[in-house]
N, C-alpha and C. Protein backbone atom coordinates (compact mmCIF):
# COMPACT_ATOMS: atom_id res chain seq x y z
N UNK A 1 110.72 90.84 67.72
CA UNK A 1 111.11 89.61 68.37
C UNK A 1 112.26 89.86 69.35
N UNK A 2 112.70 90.96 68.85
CA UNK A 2 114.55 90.68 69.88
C UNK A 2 114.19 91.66 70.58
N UNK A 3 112.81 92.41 71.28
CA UNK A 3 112.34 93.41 72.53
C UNK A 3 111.73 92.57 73.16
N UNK A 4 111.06 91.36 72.76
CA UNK A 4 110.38 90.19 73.48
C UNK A 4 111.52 89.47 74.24
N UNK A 5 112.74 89.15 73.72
CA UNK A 5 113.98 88.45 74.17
C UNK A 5 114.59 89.36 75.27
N UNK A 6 114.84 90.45 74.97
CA UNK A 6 115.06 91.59 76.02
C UNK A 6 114.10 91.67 77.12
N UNK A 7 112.99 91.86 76.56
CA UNK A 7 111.92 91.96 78.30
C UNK A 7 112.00 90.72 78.74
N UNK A 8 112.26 89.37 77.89
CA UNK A 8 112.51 88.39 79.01
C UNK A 8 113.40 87.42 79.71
N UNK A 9 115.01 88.32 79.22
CA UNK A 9 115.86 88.23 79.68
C UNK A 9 116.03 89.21 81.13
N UNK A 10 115.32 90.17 80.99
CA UNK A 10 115.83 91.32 82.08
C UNK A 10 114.68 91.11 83.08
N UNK A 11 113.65 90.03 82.76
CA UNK A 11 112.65 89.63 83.61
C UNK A 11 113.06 88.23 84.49
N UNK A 12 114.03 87.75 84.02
CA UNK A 12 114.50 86.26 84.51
C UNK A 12 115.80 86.49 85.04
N UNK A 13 116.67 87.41 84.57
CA UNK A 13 117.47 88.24 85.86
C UNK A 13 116.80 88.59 87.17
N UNK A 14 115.95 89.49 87.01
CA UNK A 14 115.43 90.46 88.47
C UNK A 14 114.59 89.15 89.44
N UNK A 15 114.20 87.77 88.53
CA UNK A 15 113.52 87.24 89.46
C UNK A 15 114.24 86.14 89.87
N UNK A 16 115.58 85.94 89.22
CA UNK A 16 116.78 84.91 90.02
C UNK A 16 117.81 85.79 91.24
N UNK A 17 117.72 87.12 91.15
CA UNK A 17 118.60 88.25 91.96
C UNK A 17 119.79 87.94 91.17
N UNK A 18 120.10 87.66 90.20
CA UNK A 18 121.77 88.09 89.62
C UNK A 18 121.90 89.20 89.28
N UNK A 19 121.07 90.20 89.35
CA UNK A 19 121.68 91.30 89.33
C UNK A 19 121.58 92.34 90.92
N UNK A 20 121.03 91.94 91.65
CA UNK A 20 120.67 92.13 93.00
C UNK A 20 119.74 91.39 93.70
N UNK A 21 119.30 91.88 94.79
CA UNK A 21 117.81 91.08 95.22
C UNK A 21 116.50 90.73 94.53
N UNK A 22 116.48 89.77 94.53
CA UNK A 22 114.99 89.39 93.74
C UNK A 22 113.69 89.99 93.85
N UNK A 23 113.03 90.32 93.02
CA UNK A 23 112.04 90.90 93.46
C UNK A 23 110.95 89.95 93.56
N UNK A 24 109.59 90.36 94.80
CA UNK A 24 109.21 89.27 95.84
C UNK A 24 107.91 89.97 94.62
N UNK A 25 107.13 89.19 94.05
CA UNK A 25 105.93 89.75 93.72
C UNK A 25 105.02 89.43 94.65
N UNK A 26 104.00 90.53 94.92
CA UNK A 26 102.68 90.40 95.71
C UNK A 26 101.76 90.76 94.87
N UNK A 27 100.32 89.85 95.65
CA UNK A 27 99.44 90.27 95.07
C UNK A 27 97.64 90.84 96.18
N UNK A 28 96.53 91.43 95.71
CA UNK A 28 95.52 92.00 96.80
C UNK A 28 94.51 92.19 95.99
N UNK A 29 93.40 91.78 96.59
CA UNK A 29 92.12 91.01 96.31
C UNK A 29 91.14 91.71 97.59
N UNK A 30 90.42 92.59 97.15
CA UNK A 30 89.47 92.64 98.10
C UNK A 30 87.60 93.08 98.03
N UNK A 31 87.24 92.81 98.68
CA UNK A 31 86.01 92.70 98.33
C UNK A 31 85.22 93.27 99.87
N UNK A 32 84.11 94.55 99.80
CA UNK A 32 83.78 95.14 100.81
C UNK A 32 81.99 95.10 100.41
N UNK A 33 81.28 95.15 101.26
CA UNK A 33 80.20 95.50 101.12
C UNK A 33 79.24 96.48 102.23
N UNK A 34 78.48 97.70 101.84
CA UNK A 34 78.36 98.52 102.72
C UNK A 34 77.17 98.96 102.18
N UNK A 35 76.41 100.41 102.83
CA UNK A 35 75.48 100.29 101.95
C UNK A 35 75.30 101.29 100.60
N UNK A 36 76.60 101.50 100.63
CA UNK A 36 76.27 101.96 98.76
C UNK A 36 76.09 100.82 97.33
N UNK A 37 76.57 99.26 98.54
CA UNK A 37 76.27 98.22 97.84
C UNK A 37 77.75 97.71 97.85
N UNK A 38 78.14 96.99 97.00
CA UNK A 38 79.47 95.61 96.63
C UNK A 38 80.55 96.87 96.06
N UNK A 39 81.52 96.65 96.61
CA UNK A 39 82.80 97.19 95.78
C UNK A 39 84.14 96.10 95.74
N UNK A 40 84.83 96.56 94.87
CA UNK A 40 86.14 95.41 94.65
C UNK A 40 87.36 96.27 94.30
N UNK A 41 88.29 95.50 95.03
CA UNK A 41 89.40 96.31 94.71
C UNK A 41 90.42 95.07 94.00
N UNK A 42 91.96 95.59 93.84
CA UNK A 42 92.99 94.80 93.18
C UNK A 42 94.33 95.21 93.15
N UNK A 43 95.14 94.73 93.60
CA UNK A 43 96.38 95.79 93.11
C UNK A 43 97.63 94.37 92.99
N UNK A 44 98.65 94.34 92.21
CA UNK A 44 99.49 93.87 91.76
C UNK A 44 100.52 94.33 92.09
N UNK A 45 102.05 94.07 92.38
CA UNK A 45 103.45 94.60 92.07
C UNK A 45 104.30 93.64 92.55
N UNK A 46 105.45 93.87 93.06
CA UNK A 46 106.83 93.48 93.48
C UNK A 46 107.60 94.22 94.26
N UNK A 47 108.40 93.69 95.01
CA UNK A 47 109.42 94.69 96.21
C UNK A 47 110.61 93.69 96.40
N UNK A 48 111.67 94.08 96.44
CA UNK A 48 112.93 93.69 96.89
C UNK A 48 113.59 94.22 98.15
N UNK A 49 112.64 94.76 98.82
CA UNK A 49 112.76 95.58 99.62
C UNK A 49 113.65 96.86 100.34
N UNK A 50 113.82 97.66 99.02
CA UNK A 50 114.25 98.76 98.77
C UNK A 50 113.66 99.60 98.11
N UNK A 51 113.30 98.53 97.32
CA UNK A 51 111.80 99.15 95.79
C UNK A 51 111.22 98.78 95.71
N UNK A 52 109.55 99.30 95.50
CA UNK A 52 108.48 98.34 95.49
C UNK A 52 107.87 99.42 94.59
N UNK A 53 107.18 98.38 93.28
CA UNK A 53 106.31 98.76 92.86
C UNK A 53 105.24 98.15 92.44
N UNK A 54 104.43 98.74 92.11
CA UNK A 54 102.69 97.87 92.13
C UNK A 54 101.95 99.30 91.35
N UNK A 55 100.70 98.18 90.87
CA UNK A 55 99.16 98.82 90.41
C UNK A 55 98.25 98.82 91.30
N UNK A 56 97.36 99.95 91.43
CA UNK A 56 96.36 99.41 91.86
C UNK A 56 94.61 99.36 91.08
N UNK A 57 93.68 98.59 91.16
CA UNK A 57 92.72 98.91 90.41
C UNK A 57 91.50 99.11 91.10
């Protein structure tokens, strides 16, 4: 319970900027079709624009 309180204390810091710049979450959605047929992409993250990090799928 008190690592749940921690990840979401240090998650409600970074996204008010009291501890620096806020981080901006983005998000990407895409969808192509060619002829090997339908593909999809995805990727997730955040940037404060110094640091950015993200997934992609």
């Amino acid at each position: 319970m008190k690592q749940i309180a921690v990840i979401l204390l240090l998650a409600g810091l970074a996204g008010c900027g009291a501890d620096g710049a806020p981080m901006r979450p983005n998000a990407n959605l895409g969808l192509s079709v060619g002829t090997g047929g339908v593909s999809t992409s995805a990727s997730v993250g955040a940037s404060n624009g110094t640091v950015s990090v993200g997934v992609g799928i």
